[in-house]
Protein backbone atom coordinates (compact mmCIF):
# COMPACT_ATOMS: atom_id res chain seq x y z
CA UNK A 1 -10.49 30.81 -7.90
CA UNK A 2 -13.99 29.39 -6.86
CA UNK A 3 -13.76 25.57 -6.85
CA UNK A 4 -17.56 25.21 -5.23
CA UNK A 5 -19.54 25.63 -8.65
CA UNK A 6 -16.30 23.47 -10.12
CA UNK A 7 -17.19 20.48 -7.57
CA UNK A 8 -20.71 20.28 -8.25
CA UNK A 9 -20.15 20.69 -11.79
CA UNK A 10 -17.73 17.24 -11.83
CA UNK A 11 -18.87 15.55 -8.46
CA UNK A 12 -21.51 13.62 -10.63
CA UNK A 13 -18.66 11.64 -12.16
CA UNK A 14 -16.37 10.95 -9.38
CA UNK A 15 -16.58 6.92 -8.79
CA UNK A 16 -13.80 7.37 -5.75
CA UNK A 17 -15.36 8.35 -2.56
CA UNK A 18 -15.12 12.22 -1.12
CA UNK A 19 -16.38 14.14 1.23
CA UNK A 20 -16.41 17.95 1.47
CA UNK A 21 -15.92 19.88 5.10
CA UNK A 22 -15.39 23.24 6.46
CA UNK A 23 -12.65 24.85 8.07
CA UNK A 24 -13.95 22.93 11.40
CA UNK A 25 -13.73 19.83 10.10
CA UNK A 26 -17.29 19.29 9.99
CA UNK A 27 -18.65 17.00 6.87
CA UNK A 28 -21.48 19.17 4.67
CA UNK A 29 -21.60 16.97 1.65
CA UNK A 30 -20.35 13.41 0.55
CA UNK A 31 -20.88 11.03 -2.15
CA UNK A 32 -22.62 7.93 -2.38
CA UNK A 33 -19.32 5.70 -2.28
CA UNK A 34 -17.96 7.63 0.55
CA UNK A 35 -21.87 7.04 2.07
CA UNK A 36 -21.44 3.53 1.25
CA UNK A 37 -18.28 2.01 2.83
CA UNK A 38 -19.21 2.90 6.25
CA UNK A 39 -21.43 0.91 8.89
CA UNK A 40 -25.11 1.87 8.34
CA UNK A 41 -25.08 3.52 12.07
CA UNK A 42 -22.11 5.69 10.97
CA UNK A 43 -23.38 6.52 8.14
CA UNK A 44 -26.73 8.07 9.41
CA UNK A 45 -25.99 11.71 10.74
CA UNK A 46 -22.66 12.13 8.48
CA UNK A 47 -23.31 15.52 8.49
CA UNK A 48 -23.28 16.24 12.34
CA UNK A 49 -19.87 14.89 12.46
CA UNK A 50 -16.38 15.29 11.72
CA UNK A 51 -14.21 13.92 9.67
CA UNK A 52 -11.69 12.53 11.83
CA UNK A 53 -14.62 10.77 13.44
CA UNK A 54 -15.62 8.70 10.23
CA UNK A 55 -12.13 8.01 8.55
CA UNK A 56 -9.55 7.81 11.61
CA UNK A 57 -6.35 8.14 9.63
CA UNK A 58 -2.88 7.93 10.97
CA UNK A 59 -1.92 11.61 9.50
CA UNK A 60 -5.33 12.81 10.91
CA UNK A 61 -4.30 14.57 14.32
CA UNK A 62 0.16 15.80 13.06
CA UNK A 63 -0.47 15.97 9.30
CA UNK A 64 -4.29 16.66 8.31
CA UNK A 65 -4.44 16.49 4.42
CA UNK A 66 -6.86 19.45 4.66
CA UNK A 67 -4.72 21.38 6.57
CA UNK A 68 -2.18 20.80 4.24
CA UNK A 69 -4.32 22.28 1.50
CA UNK A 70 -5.26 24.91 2.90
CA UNK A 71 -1.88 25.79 4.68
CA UNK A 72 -0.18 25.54 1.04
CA UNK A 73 -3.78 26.94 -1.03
CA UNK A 74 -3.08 24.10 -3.22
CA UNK A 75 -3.75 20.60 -4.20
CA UNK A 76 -2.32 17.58 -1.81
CA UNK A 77 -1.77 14.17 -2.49
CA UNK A 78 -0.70 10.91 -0.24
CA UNK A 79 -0.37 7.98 -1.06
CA UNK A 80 -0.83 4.62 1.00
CA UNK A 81 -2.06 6.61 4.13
CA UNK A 82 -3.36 4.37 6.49
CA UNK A 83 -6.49 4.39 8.57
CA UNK A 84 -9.72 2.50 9.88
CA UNK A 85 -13.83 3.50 9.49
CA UNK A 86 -14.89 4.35 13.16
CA UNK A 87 -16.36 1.24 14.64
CA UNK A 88 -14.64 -1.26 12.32
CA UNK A 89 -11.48 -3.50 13.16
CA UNK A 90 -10.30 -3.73 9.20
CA UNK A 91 -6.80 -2.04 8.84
CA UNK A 92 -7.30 0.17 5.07
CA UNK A 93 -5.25 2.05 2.75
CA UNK A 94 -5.90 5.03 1.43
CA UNK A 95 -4.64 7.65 -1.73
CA UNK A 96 -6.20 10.56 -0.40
CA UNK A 97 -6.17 13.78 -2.61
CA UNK A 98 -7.65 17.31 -0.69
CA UNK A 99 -8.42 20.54 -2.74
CA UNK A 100 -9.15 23.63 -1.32
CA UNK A 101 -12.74 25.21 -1.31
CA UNK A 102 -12.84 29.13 -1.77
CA UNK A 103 -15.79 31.27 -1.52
CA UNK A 104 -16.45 34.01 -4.06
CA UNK A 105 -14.19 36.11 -2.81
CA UNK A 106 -11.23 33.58 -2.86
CA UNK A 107 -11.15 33.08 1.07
CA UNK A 108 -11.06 29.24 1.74
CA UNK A 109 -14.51 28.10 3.60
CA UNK A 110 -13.51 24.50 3.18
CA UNK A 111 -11.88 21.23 1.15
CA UNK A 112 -12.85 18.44 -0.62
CA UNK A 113 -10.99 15.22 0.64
CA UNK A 114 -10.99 12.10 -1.73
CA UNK A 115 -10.09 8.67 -0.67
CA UNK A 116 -9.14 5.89 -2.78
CA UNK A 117 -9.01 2.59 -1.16
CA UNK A 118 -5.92 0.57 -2.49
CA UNK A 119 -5.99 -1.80 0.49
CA UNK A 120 -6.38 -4.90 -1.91
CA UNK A 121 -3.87 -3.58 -4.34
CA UNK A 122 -1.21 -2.95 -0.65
CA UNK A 123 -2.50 -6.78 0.05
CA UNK A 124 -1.43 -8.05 -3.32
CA UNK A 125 2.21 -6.34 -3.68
CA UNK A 126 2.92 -7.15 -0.32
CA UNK A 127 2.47 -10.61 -0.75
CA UNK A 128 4.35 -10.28 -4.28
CA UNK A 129 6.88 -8.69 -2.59
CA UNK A 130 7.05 -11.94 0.31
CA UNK A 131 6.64 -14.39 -2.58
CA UNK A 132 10.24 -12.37 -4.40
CA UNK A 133 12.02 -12.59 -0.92
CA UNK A 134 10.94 -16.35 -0.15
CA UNK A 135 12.42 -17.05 -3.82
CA UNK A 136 15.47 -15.13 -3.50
CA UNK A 137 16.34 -16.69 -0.62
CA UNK A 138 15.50 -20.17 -1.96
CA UNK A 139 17.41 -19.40 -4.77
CA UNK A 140 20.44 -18.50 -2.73
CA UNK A 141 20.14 -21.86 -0.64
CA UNK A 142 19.48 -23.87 -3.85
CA UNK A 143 23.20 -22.57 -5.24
CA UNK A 144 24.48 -23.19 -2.00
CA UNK A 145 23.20 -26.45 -2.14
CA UNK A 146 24.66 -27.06 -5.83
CA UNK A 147 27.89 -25.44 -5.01
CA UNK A 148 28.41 -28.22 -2.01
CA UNK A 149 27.00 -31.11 -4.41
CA UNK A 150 29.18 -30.07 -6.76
CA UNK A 151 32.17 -30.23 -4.53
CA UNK A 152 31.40 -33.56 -3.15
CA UNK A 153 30.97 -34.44 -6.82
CA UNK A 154 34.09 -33.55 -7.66
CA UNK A 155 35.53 -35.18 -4.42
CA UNK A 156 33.72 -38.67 -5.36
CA UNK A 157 35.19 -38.31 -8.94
CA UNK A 158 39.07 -37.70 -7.71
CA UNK A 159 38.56 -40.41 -5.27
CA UNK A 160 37.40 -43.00 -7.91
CA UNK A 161 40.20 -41.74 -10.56
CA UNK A 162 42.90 -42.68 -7.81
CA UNK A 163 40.96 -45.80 -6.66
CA UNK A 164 41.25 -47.07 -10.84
CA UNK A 165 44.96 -45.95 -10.64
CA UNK A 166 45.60 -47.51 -7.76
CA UNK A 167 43.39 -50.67 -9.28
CA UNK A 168 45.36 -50.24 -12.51
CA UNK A 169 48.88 -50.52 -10.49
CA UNK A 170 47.25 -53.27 -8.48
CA UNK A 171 46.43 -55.38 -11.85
CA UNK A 172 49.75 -54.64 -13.31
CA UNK A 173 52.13 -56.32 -10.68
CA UNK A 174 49.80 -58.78 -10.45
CA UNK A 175 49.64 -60.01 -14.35
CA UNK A 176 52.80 -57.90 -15.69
């Protein structure tokens, strides 16, 4: 299966940001969005450089996504992967998708590795997720809290039943 005439058939309508390398890691094409998320010096020269040397990923050096692909000839997705541009401090999150690249004869000469930045989407569930805990836990203290009202309710209300007994009793010898 050739997937080069397939990628330049469809890379035209890919808004997500690729790049395409060769079996030495080395970039030969990219997109505009990929183009356009890194630093303007990084950017320049993408093509003398590798990949690991744009994106630095966490999976990039024990579990390369292209390696994966073309290990397995097949398709590879991750999700949340995390990572930096070279030269910037920003923590990102990636879904990163990798197909292999064969040549006419069906021997891979490269892959096409697509990154979807979900950082902002991570951002908001995390704090979602820190919002549920904070409530769950105030929840928990707030029935605490009602659970010992309640009891020193019910305390107060004992005490005053046996205080009007005890005025009761008090009223009765006194008057008859």
């Amino acid at each position: 299966m050739n997937h080069t005439g397939s990628l330049t058939e469809f890379a035209h309508i890919i808004i997500d940001s690729y790049f395409i390398i060769d079996m030495e890691h080395n970039i030969v094409d990219f997109n505009r969005a990929f183009h356009s998320m890194l630093p303007r010096p990084l950017a320049r020269n993408l093509k003398t450089r590798k990949c690991h040397e744009v994106l630095q990923l966490e999976i990039c050096k024990a579990n390369c996504i292209a390696r994966q692909c073309w290990e397995g000839n097949r398709s590879v997705r991750l999700d949340e992967i995390c990572g930096r541009v070279a030269g910037e401090g920003d923590e990102l999150r990636f879904i990163l998708s990798a197909i292999p690249i064969h040549d006419a004869q069906g021997k891979i000469i490269g892959a096409m590795e697509m990154q979807r930045n979900v950082t902002d989407e991570a951002q908001v569930q995390t704090k979602y997720q820190r919002q549920m805990e904070a409530s769950a836990t105030e929840k928990k203290r707030l029935g605490e809290d009602l659970q010992l009202r309640t009891k020193r309710l019910f305390e107060v209300s004992r005490n005053l039943y046996r205080l009007q007994q005890e005025l009761v009793r008090v009223k009765t010898e006194l008057y008859g």
